[in-house]
PDB file of N, CA and C in Angstrom:
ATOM      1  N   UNK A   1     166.100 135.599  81.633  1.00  0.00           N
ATOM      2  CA  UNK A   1     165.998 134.480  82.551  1.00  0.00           C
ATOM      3  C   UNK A   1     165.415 134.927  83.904  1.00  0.00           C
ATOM      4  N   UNK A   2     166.233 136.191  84.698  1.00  0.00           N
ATOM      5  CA  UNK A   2     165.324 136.800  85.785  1.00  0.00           C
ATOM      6  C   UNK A   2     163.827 136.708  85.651  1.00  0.00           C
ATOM      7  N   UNK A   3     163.492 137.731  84.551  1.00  0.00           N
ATOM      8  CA  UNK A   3     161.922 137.423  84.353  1.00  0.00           C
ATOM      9  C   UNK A   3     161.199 135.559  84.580  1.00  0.00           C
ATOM     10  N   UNK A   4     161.738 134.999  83.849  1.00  0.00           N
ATOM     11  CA  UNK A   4     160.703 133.649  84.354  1.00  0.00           C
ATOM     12  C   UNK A   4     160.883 133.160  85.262  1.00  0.00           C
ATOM     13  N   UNK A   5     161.743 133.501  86.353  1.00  0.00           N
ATOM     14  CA  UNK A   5     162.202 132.925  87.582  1.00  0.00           C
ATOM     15  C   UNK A   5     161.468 134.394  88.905  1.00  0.00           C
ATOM     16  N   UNK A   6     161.364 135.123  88.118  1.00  0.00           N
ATOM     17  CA  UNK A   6     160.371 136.332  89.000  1.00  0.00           C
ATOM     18  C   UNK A   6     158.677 135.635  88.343  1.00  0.00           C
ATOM     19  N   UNK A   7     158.523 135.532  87.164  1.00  0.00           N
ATOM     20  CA  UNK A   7     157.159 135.410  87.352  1.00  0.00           C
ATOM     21  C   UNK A   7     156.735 133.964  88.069  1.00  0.00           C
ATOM     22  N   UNK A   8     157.566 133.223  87.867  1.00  0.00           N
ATOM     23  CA  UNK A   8     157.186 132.066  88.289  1.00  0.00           C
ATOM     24  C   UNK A   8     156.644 131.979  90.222  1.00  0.00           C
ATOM     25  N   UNK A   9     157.730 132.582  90.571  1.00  0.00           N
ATOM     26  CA  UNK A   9     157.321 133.132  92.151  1.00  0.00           C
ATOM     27  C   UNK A   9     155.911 133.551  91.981  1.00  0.00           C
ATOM     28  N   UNK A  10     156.132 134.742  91.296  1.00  0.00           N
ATOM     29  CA  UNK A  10     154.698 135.348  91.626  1.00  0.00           C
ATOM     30  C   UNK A  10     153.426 134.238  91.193  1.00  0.00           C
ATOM     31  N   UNK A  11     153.857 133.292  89.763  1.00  0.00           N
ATOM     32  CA  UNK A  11     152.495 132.747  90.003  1.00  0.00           C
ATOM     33  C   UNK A  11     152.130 131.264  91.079  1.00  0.00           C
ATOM     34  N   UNK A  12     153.471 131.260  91.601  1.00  0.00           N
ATOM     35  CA  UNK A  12     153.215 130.033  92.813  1.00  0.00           C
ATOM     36  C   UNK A  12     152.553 131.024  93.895  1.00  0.00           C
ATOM     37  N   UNK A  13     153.292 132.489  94.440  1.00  0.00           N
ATOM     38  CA  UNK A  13     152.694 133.162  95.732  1.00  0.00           C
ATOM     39  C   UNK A  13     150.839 133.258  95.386  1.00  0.00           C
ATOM     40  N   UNK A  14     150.877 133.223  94.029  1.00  0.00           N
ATOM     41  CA  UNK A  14     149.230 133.747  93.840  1.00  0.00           C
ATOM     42  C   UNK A  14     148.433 132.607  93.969  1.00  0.00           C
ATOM     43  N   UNK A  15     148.776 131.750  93.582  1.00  0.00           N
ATOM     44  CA  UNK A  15     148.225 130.572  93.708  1.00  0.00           C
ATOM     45  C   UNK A  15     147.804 130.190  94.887  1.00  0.00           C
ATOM     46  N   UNK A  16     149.385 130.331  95.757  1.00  0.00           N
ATOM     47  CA  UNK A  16     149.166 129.667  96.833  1.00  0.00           C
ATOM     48  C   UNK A  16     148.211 130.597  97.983  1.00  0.00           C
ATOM     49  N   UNK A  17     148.082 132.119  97.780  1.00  0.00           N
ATOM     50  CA  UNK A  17     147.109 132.995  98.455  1.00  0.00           C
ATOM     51  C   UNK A  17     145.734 132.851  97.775  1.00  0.00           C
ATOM     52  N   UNK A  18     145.218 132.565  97.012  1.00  0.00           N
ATOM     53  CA  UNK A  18     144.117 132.197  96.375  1.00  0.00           C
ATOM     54  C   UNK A  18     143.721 130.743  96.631  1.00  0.00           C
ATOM     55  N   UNK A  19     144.660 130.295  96.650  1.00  0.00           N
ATOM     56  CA  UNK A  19     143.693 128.734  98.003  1.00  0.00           C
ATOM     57  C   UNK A  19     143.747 128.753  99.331  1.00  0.00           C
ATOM     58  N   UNK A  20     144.573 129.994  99.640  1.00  0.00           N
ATOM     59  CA  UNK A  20     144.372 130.106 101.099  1.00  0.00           C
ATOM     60  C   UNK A  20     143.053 130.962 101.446  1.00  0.00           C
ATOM     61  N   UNK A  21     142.672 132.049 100.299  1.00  0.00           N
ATOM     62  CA  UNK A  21     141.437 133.040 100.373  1.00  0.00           C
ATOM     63  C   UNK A  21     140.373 132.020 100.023  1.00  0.00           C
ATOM     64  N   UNK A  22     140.424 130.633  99.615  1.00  0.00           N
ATOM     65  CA  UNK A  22     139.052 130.107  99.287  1.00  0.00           C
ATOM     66  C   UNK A  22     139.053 128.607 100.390  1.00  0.00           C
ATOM     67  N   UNK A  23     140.153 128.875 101.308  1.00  0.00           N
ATOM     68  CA  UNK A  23     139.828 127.176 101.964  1.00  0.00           C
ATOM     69  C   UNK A  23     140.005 127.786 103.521  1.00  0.00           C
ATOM     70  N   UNK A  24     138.821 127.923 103.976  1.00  0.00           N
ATOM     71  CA  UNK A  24     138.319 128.466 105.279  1.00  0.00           C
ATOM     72  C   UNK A  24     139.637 127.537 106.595  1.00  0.00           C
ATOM     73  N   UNK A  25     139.471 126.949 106.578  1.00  0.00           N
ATOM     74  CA  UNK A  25     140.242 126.504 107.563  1.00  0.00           C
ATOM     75  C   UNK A  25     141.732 125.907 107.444  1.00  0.00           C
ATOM     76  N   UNK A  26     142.241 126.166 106.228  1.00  0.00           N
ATOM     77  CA  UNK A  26     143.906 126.633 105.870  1.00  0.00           C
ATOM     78  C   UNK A  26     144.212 127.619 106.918  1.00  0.00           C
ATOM     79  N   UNK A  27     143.522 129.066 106.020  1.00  0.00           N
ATOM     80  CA  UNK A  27     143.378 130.468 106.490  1.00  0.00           C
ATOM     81  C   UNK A  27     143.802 130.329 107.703  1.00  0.00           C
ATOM     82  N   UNK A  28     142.753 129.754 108.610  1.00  0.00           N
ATOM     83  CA  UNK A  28     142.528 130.104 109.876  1.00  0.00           C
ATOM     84  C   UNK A  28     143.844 129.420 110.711  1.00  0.00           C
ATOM     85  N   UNK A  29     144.004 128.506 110.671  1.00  0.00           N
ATOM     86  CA  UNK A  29     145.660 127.706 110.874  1.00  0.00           C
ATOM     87  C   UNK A  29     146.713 128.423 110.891  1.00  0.00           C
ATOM     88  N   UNK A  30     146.593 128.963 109.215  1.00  0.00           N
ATOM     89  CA  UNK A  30     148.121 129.747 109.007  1.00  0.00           C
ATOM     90  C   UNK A  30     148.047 131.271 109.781  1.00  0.00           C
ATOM     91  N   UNK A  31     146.918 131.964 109.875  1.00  0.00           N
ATOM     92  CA  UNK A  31     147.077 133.299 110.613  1.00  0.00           C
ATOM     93  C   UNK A  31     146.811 133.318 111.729  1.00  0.00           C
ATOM     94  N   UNK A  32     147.126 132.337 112.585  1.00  0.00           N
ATOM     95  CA  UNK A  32     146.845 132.226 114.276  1.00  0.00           C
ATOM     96  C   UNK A  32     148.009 133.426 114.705  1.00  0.00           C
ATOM     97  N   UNK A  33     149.540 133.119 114.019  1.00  0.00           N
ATOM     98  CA  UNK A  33     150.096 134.099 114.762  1.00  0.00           C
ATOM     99  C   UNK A  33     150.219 135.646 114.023  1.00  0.00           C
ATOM    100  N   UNK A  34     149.494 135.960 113.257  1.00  0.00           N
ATOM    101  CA  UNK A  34     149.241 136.954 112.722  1.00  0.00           C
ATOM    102  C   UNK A  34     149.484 138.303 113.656  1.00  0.00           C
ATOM    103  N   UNK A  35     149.645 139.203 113.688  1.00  0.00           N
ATOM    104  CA  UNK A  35     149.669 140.009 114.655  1.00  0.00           C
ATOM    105  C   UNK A  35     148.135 141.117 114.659  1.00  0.00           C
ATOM    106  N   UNK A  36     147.773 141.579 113.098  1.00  0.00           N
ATOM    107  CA  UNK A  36     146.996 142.231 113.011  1.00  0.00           C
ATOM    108  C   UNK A  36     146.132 141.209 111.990  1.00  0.00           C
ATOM    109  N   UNK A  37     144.597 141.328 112.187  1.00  0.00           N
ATOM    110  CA  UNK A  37     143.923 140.662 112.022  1.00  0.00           C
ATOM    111  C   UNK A  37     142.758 141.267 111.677  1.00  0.00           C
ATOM    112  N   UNK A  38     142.032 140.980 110.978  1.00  0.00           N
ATOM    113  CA  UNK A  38     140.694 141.542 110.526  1.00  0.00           C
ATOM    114  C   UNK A  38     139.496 140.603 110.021  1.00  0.00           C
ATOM    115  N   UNK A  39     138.550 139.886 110.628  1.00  0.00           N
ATOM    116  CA  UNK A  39     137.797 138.911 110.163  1.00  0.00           C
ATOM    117  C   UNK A  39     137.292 139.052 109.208  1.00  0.00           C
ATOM    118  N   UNK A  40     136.493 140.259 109.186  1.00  0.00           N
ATOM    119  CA  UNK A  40     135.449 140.427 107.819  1.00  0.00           C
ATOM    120  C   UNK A  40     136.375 140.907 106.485  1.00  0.00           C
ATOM    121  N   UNK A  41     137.303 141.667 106.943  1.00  0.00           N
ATOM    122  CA  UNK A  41     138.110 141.809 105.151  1.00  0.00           C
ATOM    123  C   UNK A  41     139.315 140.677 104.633  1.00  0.00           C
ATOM    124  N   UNK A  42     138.965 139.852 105.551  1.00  0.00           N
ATOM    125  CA  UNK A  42     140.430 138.848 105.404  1.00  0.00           C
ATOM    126  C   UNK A  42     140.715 138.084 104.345  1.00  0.00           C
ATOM    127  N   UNK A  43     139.581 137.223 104.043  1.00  0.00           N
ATOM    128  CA  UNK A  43     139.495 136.478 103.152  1.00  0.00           C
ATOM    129  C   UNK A  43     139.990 137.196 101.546  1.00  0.00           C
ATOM    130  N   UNK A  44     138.870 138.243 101.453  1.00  0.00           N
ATOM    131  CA  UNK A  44     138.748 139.160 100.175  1.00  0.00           C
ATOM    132  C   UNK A  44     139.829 139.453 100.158  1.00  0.00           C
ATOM    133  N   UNK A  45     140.691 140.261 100.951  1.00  0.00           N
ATOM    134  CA  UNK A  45     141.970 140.818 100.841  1.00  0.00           C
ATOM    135  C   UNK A  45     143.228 140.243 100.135  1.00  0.00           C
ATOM    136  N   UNK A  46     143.151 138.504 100.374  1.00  0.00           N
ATOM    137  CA  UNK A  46     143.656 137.986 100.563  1.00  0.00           C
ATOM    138  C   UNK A  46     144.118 137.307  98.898  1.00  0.00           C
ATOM    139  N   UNK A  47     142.481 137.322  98.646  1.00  0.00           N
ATOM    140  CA  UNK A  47     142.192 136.797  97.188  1.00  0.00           C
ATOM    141  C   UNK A  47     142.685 137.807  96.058  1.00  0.00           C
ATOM    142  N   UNK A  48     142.010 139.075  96.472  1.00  0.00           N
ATOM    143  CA  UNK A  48     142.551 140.371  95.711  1.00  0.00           C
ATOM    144  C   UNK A  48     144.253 140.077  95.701  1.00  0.00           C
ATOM    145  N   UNK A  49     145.261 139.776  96.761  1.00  0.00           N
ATOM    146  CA  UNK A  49     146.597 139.506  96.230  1.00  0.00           C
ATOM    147  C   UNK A  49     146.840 138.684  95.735  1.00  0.00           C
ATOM    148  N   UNK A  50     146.000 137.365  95.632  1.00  0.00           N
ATOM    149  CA  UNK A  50     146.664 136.230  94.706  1.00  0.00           C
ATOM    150  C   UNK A  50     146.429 136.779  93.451  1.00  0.00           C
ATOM    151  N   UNK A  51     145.502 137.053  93.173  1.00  0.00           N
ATOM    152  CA  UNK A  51     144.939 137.623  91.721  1.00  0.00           C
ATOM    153  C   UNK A  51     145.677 138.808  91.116  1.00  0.00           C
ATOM    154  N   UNK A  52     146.130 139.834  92.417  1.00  0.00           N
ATOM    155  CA  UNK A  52     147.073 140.849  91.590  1.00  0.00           C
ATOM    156  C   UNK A  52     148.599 140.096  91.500  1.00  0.00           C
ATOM    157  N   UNK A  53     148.971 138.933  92.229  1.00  0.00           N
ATOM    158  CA  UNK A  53     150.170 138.517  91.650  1.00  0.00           C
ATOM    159  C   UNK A  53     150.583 137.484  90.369  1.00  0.00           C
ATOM    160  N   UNK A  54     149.199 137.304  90.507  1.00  0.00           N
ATOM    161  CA  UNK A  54     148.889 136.142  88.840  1.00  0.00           C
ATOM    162  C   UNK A  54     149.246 137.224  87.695  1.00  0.00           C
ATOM    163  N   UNK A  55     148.312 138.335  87.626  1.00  0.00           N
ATOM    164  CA  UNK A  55     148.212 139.215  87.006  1.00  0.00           C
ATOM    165  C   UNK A  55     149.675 139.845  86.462  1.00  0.00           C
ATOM    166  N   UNK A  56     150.391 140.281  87.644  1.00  0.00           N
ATOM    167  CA  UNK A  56     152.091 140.744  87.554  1.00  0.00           C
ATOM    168  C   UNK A  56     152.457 139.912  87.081  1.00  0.00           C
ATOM    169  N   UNK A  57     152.735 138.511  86.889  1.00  0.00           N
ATOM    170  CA  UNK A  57     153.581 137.445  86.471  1.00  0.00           C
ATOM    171  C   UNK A  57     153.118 137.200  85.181  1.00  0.00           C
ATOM    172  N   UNK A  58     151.690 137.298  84.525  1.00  0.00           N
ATOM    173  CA  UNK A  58     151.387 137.364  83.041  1.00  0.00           C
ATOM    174  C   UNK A  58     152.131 138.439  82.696  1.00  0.00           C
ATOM    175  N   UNK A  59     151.743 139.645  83.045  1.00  0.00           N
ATOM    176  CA  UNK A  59     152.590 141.338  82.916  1.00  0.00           C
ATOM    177  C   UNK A  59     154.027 141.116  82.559  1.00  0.00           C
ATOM    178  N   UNK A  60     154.498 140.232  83.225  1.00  0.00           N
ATOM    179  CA  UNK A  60     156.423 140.352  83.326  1.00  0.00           C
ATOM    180  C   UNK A  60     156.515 139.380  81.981  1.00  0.00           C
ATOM    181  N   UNK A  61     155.504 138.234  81.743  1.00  0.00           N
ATOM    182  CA  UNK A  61     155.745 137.532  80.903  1.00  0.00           C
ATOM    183  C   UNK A  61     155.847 138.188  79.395  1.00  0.00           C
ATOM    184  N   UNK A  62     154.422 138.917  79.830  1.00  0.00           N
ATOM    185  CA  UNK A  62     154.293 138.999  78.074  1.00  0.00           C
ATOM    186  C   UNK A  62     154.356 140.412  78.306  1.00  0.00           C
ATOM    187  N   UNK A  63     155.600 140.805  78.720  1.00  0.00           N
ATOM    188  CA  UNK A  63     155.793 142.580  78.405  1.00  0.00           C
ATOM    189  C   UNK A  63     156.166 142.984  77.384  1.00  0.00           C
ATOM    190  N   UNK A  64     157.481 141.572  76.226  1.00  0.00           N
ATOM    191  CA  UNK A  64     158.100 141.914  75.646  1.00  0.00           C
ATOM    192  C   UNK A  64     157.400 141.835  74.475  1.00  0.00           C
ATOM    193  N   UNK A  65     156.351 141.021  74.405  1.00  0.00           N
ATOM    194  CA  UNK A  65     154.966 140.454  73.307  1.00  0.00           C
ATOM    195  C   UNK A  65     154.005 141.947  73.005  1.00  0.00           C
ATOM    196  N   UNK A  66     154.041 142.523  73.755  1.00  0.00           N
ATOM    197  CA  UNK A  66     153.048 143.692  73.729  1.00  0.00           C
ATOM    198  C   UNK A  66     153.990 144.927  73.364  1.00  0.00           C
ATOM    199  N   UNK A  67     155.083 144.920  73.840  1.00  0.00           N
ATOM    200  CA  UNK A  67     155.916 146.229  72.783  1.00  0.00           C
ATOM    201  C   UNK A  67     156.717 146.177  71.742  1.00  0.00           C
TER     202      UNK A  67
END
């Protein structure tokens, strides 16, 4: 039960960072109070974690399918 209640997080956090890495002026809203900031790698960075947390939450799903 842990497991689908962990992947499920992860695939709402990925989701929800993967429309924040593709909708320009979300982004910019939500990281006003950001402390450290980086324009040019922000976006990418951003996308790369939704995608590695989609990824973990298939992983947790089907761990038990693959051994």
């Amino acid at each position: 039960m842990w497991k689908i209640i962990f992947a499920s997080i992860l695939f709402i956090v990925g989701i929800f960072e993967i429309v924040l890495a593709l909708h320009g002026g979300l982004r910019e809203v939500l990281m006003q109070s950001s402390p450290v900031r980086s324009k040019r790698a922000e976006p990418v960075v951003i996308l790369l974690a939704g995608i590695s947390a989609l990824v973990m939450g298939i992983g947790i799903l089907l761990y038990e399918l693959v051994l």
